[in-house]
Protein backbone atom coordinates (compact mmCIF):
# COMPACT_ATOMS: atom_id res chain seq x y z
CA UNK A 1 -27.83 18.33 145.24
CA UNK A 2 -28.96 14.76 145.29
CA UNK A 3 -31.71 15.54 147.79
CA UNK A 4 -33.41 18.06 145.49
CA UNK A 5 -33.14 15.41 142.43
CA UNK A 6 -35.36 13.08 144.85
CA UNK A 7 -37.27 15.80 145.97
CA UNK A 8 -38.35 17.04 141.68
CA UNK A 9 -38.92 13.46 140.92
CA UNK A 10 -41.47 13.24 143.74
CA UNK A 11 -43.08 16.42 142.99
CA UNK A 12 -43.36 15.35 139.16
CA UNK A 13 -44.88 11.99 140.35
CA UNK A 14 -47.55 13.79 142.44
CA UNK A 15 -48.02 15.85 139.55
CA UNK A 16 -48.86 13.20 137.58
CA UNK A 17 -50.71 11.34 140.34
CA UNK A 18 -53.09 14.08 140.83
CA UNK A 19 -53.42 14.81 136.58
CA UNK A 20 -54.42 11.33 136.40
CA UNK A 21 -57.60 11.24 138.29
CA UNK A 22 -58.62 14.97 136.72
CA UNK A 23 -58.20 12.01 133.71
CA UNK A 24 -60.14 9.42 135.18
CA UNK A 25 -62.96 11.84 136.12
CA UNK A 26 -63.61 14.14 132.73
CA UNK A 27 -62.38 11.86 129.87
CA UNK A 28 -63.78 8.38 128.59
CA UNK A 29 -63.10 5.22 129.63
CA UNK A 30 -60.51 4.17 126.55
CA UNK A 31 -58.59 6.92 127.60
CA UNK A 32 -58.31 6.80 130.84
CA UNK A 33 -56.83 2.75 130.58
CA UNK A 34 -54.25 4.28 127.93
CA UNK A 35 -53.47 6.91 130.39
CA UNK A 36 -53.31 4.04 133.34
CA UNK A 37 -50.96 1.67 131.11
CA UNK A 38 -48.89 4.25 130.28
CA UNK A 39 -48.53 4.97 134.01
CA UNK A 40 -47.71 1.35 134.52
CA UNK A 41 -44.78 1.54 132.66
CA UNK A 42 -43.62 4.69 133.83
CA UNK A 43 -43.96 3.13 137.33
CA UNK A 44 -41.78 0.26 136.24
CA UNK A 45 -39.15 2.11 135.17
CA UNK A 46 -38.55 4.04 138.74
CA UNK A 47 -39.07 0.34 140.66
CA UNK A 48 -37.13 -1.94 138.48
CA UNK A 49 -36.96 -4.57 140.92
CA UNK A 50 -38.50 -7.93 140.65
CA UNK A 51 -40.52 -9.51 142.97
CA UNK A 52 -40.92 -13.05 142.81
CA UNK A 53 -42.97 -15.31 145.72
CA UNK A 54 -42.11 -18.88 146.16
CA UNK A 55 -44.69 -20.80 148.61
CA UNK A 56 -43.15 -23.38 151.18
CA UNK A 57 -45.89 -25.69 150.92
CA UNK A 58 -46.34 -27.09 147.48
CA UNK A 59 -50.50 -27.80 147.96
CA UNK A 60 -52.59 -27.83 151.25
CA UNK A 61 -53.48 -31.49 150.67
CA UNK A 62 -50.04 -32.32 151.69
CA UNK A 63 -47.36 -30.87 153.65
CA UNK A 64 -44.76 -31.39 151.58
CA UNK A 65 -41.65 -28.46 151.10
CA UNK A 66 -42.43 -27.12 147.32
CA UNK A 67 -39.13 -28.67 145.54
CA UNK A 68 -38.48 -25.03 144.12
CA UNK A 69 -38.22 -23.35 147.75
CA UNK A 70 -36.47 -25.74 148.85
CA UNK A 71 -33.87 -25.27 145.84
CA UNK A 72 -34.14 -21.32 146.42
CA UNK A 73 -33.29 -21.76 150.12
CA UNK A 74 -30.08 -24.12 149.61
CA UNK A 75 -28.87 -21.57 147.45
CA UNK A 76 -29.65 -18.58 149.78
CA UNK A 77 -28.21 -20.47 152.84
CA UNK A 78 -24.58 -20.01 152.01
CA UNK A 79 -24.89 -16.70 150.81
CA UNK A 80 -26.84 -15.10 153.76
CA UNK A 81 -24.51 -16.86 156.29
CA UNK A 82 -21.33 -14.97 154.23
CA UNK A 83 -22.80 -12.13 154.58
CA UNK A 84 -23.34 -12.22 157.81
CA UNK A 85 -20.09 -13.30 159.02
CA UNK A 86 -18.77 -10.82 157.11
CA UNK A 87 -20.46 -7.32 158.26
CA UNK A 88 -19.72 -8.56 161.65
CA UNK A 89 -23.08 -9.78 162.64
């Protein structure tokens, strides 16, 4: 049951995937980037995760540890040794 959900929700996407470039190819431009911003936020709804990068280096002058990764990987530290401990690893 689940695996045919998954399996629709790809097919739709594909669907979509390939009426978007028939888009990008026969309409005009204005179109086209409504078409592509409204497929930006459909995209954003199925991947609602947030990526967020925090260099280790603060500039390449210096070496010095960025003070925000340093404060990210304090609070990470704990958690990720927990974890571990506890699925037996």
């Amino acid at each position: 049951m689940m695996m045919s959900n998954i399996n629709q929700m790809w097919m739709q996407l594909c669907s979509f995937m390939f009426i978007l470039q028939l888009i990008k190819q026969f309409v005009p431009q204005t179109v086209y980037s409504y078409v592509t911003l409204l497929q930006s936020r459909i995209s954003k709804l199925m991947y609602p995760y947030i990526d967020i990068s925090i260099n280790e280096i603060a500039n390449t002058n210096s070496l010095s540890i960025n003070r925000a990764y340093g404060l990210v990987e304090a609070y990470l530290n704990p958690k990720s040794y927990q974890a571990s401990t506890t699925t037996g690893g």
